[in-house]
N, C-alpha and C. Protein backbone atom coordinates (compact mmCIF):
# COMPACT_ATOMS: atom_id res chain seq x y z
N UNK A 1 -35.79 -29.34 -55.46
CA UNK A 1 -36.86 -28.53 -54.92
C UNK A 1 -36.97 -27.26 -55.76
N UNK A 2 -38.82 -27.17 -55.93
CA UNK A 2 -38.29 -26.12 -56.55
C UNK A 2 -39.45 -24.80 -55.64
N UNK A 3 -38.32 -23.47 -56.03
CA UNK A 3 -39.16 -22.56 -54.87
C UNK A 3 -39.59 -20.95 -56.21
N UNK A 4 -40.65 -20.43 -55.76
CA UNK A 4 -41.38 -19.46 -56.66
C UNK A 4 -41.69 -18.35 -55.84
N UNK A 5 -41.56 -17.30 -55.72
CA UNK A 5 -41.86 -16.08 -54.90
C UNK A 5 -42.45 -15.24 -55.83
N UNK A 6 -43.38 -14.23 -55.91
CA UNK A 6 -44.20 -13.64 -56.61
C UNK A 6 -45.14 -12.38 -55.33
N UNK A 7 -45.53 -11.75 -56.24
CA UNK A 7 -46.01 -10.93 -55.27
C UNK A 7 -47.77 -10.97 -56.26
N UNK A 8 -48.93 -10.68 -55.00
CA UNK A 8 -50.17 -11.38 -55.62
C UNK A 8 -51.15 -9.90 -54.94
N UNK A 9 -52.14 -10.02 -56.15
CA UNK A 9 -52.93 -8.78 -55.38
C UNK A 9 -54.16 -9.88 -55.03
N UNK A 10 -54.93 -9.72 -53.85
CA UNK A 10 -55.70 -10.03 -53.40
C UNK A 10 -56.97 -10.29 -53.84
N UNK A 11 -58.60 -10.29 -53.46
CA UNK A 11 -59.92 -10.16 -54.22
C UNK A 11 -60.04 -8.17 -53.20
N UNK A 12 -60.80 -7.55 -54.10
CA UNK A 12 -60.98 -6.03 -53.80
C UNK A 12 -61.84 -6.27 -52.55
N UNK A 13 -61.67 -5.34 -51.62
CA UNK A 13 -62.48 -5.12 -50.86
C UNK A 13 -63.16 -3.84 -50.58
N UNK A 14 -64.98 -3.61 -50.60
CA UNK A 14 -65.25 -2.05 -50.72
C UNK A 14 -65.83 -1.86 -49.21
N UNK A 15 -65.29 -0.59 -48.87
CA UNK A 15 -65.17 -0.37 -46.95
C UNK A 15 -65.30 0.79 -47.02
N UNK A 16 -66.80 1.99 -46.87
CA UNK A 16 -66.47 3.52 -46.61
C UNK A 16 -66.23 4.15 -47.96
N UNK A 17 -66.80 3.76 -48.99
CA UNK A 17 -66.42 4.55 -50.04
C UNK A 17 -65.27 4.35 -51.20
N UNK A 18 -64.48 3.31 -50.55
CA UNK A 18 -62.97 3.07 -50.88
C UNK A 18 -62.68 1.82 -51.37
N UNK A 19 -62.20 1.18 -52.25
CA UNK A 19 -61.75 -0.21 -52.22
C UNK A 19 -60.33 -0.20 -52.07
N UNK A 20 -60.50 -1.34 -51.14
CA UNK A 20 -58.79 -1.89 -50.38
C UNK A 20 -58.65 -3.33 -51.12
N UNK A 21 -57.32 -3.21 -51.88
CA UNK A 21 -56.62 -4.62 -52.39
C UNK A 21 -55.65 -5.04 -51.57
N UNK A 22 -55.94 -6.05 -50.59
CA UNK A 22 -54.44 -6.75 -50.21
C UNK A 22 -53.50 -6.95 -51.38
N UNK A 23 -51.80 -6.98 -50.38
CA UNK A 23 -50.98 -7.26 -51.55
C UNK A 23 -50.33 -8.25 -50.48
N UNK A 24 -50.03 -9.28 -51.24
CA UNK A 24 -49.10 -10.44 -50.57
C UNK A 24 -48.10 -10.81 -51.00
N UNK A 25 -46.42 -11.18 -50.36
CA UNK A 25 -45.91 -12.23 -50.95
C UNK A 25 -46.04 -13.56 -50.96
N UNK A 26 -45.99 -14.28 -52.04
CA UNK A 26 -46.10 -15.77 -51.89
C UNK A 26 -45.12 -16.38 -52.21
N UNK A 27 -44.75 -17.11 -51.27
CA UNK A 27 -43.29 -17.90 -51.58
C UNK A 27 -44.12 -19.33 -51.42
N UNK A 28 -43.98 -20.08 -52.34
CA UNK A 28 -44.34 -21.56 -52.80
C UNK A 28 -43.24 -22.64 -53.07
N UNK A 29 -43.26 -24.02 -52.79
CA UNK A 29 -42.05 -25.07 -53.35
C UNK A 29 -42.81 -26.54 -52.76
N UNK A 30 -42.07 -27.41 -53.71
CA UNK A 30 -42.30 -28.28 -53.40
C UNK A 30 -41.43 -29.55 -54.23
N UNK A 31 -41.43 -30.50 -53.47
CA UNK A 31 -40.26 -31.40 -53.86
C UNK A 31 -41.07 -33.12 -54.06
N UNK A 32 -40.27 -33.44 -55.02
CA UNK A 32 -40.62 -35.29 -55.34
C UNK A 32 -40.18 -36.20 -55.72
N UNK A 33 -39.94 -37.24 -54.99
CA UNK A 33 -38.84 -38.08 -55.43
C UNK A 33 -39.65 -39.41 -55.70
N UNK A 34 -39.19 -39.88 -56.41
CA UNK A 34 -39.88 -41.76 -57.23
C UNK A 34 -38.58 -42.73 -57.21
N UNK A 35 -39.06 -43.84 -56.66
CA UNK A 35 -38.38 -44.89 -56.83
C UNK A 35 -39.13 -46.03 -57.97
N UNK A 36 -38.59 -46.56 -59.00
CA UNK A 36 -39.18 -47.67 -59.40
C UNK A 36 -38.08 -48.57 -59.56
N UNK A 37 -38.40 -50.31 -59.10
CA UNK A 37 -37.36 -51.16 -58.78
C UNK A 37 -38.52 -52.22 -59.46
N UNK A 38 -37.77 -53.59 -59.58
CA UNK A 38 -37.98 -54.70 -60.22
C UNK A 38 -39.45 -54.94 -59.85
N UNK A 39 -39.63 -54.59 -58.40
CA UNK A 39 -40.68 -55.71 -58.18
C UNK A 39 -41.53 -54.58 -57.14
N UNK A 40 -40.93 -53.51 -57.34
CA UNK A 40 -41.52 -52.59 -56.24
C UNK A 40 -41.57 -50.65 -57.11
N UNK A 41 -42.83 -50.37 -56.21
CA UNK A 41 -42.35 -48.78 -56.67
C UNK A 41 -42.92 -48.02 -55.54
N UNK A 42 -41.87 -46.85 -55.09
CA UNK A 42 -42.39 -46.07 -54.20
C UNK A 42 -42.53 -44.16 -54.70
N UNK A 43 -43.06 -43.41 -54.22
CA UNK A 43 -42.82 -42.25 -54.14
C UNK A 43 -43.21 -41.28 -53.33
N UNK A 44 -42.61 -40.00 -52.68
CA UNK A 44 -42.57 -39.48 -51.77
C UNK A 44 -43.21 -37.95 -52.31
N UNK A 45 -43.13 -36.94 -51.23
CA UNK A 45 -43.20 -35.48 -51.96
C UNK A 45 -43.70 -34.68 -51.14
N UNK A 46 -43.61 -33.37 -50.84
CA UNK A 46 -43.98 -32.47 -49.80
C UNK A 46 -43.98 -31.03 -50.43
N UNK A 47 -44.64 -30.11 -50.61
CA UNK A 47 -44.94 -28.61 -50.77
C UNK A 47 -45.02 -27.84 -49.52
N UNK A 48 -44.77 -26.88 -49.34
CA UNK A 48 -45.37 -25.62 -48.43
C UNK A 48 -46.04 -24.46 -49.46
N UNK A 49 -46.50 -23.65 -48.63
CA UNK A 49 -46.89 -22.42 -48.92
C UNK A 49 -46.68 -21.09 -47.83
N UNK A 50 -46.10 -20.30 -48.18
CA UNK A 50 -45.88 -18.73 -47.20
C UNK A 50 -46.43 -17.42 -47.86
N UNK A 51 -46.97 -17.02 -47.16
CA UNK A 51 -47.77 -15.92 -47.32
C UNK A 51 -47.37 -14.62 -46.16
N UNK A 52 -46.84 -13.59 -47.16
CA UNK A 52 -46.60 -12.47 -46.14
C UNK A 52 -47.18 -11.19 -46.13
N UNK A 53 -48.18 -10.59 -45.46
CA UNK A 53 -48.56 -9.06 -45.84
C UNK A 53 -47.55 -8.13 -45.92
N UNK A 54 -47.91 -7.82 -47.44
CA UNK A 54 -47.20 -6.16 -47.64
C UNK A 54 -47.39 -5.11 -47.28
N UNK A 55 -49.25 -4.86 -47.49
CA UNK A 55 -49.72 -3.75 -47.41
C UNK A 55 -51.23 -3.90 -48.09
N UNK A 56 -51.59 -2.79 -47.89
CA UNK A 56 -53.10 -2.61 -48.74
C UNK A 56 -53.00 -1.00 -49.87
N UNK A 57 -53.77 -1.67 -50.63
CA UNK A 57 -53.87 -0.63 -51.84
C UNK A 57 -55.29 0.01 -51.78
N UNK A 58 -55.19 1.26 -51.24
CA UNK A 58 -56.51 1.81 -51.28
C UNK A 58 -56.85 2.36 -52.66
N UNK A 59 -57.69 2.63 -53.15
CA UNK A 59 -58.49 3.49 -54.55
C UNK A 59 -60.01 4.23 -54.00
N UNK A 60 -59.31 5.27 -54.39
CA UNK A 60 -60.71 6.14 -54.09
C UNK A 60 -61.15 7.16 -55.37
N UNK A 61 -61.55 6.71 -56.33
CA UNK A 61 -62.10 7.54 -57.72
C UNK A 61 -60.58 7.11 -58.33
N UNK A 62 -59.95 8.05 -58.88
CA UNK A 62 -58.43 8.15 -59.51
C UNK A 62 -57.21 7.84 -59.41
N UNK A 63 -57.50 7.91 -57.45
CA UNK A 63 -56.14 7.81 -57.13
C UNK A 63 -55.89 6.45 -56.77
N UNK A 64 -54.89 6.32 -56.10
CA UNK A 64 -54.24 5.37 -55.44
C UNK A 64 -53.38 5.35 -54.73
N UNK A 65 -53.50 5.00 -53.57
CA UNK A 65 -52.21 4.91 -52.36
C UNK A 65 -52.20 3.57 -51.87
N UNK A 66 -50.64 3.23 -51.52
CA UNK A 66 -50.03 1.91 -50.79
C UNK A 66 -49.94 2.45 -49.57
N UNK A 67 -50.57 1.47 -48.73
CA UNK A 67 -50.77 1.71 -47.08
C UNK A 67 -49.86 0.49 -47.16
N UNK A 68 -48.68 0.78 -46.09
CA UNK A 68 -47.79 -0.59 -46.00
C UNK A 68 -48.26 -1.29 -44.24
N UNK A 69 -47.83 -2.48 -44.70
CA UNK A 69 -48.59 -3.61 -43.06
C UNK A 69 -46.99 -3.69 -42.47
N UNK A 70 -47.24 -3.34 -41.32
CA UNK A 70 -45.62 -3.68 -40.42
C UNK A 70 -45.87 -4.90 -39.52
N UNK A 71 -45.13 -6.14 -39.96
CA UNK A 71 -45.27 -6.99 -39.05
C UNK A 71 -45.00 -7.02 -37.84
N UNK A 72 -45.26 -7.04 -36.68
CA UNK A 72 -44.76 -6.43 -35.61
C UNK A 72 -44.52 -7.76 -34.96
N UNK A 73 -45.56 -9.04 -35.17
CA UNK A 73 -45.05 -10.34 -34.42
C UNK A 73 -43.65 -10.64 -35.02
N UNK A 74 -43.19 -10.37 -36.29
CA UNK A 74 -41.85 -11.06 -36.83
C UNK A 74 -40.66 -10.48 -36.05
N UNK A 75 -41.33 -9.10 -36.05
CA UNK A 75 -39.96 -8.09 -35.43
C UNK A 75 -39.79 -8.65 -33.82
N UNK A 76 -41.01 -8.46 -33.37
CA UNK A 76 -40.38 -9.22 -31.85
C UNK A 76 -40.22 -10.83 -31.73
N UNK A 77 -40.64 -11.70 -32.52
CA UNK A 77 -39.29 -13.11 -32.75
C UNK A 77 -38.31 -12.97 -33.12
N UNK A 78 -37.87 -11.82 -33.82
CA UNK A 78 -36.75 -11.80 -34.60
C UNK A 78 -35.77 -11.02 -33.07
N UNK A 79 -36.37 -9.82 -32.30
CA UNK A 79 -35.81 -9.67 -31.31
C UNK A 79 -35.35 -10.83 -30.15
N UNK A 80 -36.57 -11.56 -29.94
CA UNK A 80 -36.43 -12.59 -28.82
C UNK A 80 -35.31 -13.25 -29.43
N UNK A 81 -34.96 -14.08 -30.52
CA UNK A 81 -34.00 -14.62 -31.09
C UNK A 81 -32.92 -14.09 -30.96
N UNK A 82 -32.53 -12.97 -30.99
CA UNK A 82 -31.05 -12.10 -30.94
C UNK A 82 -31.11 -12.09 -29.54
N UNK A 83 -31.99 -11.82 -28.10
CA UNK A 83 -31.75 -11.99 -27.24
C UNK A 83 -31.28 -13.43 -26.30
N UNK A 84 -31.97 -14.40 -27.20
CA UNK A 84 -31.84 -16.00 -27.13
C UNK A 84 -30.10 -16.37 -27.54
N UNK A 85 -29.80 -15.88 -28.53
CA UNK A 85 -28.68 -16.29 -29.12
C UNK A 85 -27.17 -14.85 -27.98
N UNK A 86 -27.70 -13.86 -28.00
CA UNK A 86 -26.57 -13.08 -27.37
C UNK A 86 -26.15 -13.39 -25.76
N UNK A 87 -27.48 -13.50 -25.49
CA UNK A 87 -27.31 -13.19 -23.82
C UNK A 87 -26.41 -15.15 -22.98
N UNK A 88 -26.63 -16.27 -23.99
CA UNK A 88 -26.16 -17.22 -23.34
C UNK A 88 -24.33 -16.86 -23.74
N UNK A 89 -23.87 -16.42 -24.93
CA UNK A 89 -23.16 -15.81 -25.45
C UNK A 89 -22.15 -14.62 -24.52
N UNK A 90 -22.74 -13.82 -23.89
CA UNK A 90 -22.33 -12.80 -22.88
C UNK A 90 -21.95 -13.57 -21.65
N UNK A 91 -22.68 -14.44 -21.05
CA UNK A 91 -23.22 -15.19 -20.01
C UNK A 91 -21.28 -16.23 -20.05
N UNK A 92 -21.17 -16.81 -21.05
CA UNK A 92 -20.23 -18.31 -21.03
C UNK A 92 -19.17 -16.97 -21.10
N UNK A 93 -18.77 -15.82 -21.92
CA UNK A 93 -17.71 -14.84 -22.03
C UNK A 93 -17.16 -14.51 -20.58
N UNK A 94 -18.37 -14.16 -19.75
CA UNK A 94 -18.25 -13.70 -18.16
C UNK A 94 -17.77 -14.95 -17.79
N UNK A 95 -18.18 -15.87 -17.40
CA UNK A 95 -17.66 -16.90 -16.60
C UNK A 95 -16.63 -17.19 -17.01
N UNK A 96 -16.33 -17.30 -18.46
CA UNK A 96 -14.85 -17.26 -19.08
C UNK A 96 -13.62 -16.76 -18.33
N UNK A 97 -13.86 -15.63 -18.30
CA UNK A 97 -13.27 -14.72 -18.23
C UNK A 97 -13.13 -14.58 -16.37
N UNK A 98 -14.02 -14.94 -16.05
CA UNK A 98 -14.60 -15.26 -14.45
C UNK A 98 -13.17 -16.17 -13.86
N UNK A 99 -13.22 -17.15 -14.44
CA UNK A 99 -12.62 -18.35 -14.54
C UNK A 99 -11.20 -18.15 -14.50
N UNK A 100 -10.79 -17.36 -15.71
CA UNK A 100 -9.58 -17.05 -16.45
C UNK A 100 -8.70 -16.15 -15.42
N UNK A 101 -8.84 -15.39 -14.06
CA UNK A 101 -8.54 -14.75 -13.39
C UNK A 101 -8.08 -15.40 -12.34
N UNK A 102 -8.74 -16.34 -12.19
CA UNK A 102 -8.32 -16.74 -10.84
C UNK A 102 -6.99 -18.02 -10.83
């Protein structure tokens, strides 16, 4: 498999005076396998694509500023997950320990 990460500027966008460039990461891969046999041939293969906002690049005449994008859905899966994984974790320790006393 093979995997490629790169960071990509967007098409410009003009809004108010200003043009805004998205900036993305792109993480890309994809894999393929071939069989050829006497009397037969097969082959398989699968890609993805991921795309993550960085931020936007404003330009106004000269300048330039990076406005950064905060994912906020990742951060709260990434919370629910630590609550998913700790709390059954706390939960079997207590009864453990519940257990272990008597």
């Amino acid at each position: 498999m093979r995997i490629q990460t790169e960071v990509v500027r967007g098409s410009p966008i003009e809004a108010q005076g200003r043009v805004w460039v998205p900036i993305v990461r792109r993480t890309t891969g994809g894999w393929q396998k071939a069989f050829v046999g006497a009397h037969a041939c097969a082959a398989q293969g699968g890609a993805f694509a991921h795309l993550r906002p960085l931020g936007l690049l404003e330009q106004r005449g000269d300048a330039e500023r990076f406005v950064a994008v905060h994912d906020r859905t990742r951060e709260t899966l990434l919370g629910l997950l630590t609550v998913a994984v700790v709390v059954p974790i706390l939960l079997a320790l207590g009864a453990w320990l519940t257990h272990r006393q008597r």
